[in-house]
Protein backbone atom coordinates (compact mmCIF):
# COMPACT_ATOMS: atom_id res chain seq x y z
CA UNK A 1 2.69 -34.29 49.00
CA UNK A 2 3.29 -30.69 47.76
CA UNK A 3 2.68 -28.12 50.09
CA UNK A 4 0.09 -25.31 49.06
CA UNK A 5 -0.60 -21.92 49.89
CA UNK A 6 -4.10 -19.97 51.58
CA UNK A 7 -3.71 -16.79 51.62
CA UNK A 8 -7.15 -14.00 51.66
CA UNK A 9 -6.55 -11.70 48.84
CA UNK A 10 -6.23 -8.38 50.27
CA UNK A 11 -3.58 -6.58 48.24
CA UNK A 12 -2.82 -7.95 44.89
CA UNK A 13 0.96 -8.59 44.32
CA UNK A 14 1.24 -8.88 48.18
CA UNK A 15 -1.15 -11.62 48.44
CA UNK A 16 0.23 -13.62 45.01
CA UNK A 17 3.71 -13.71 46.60
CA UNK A 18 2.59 -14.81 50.17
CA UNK A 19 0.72 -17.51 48.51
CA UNK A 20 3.91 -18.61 46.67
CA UNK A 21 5.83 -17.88 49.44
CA UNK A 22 4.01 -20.15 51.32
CA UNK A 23 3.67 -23.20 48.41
CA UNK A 24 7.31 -23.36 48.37
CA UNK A 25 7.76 -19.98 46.43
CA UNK A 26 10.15 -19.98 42.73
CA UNK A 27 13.79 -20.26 44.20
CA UNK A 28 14.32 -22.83 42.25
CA UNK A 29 13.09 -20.81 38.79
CA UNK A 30 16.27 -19.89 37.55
CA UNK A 31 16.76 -16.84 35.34
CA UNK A 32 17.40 -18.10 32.32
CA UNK A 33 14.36 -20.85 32.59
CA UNK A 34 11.00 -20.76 30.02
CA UNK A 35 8.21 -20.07 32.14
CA UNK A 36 4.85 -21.43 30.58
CA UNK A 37 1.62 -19.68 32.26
CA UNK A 38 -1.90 -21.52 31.63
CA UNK A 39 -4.53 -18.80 33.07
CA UNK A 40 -8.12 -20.24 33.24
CA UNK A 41 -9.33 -17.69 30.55
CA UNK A 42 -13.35 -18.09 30.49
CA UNK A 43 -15.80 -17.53 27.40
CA UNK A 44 -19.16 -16.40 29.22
CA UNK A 45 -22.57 -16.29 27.59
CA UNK A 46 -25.53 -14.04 27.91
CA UNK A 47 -28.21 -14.86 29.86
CA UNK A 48 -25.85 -16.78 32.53
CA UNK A 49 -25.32 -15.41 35.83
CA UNK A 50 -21.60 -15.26 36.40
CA UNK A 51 -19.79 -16.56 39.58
CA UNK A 52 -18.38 -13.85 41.77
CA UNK A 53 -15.09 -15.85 42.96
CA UNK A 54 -13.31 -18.82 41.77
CA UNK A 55 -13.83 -19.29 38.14
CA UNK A 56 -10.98 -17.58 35.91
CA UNK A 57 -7.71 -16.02 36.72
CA UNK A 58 -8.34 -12.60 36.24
CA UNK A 59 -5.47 -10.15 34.56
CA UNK A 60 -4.14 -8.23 37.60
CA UNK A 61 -3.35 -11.51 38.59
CA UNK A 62 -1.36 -12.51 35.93
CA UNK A 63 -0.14 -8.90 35.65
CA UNK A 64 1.39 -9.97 39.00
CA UNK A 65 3.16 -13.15 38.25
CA UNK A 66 4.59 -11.81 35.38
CA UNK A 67 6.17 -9.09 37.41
CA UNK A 68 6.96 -11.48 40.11
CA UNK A 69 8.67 -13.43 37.42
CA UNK A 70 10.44 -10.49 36.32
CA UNK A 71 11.64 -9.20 39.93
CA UNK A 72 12.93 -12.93 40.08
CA UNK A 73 15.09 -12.24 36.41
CA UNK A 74 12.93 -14.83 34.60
CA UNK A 75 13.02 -13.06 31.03
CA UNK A 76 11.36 -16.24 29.51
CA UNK A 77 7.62 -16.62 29.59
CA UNK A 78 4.87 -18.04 27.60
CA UNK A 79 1.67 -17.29 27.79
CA UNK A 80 -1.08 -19.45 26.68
CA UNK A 81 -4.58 -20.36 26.97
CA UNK A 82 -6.87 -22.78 24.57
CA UNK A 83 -10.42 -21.54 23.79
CA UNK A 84 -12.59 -24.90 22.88
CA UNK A 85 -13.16 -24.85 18.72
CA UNK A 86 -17.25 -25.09 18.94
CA UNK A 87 -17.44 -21.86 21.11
CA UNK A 88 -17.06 -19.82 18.14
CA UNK A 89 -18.36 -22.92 15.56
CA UNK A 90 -14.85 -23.25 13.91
């Protein structure tokens, strides 16, 4: 079993770090490693009511990890999300 982190979000790069901290944090990231980051980007329509919490990563957070990263001397990250082809009828 992996363990996880819970952590209330009270001050953003504060509370991302706990909450790695606390999941085992990225000692084991070394510098010179490729870091791939999957956010949960969202495409929202009119006319639905949007979810306060829990639905996409927003970008202070992955502001955050990317600094985190950084401060860490990982130089090497991707960052990528898919967006599904019949959203935008291509």
């Amino acid at each position: 079993m992996h363990p996880v982190g819970l952590v209330k979000y009270t001050t953003p790069y504060e509370s991302l770090k706990r909450a790695i901290d606390l999941a085992g944090g990225i000692k084991e990231i070394s510098g010179n490693s490729k870091v791939f980051i999957k956010p949960n980007f969202v495409v929202w329509f009119d006319g639905i009511p949007f979810p306060k919490y829990g639905v996409l990563t927003t970008a202070r957070m992955i502001e955050d990890l990317v600094i985190l990263l950084n401060d860490h001397g990982v130089t090497g990250l991707i960052l990528f999300d898919t967006i599904r082809k019949d959203v935008f009828g291509s």
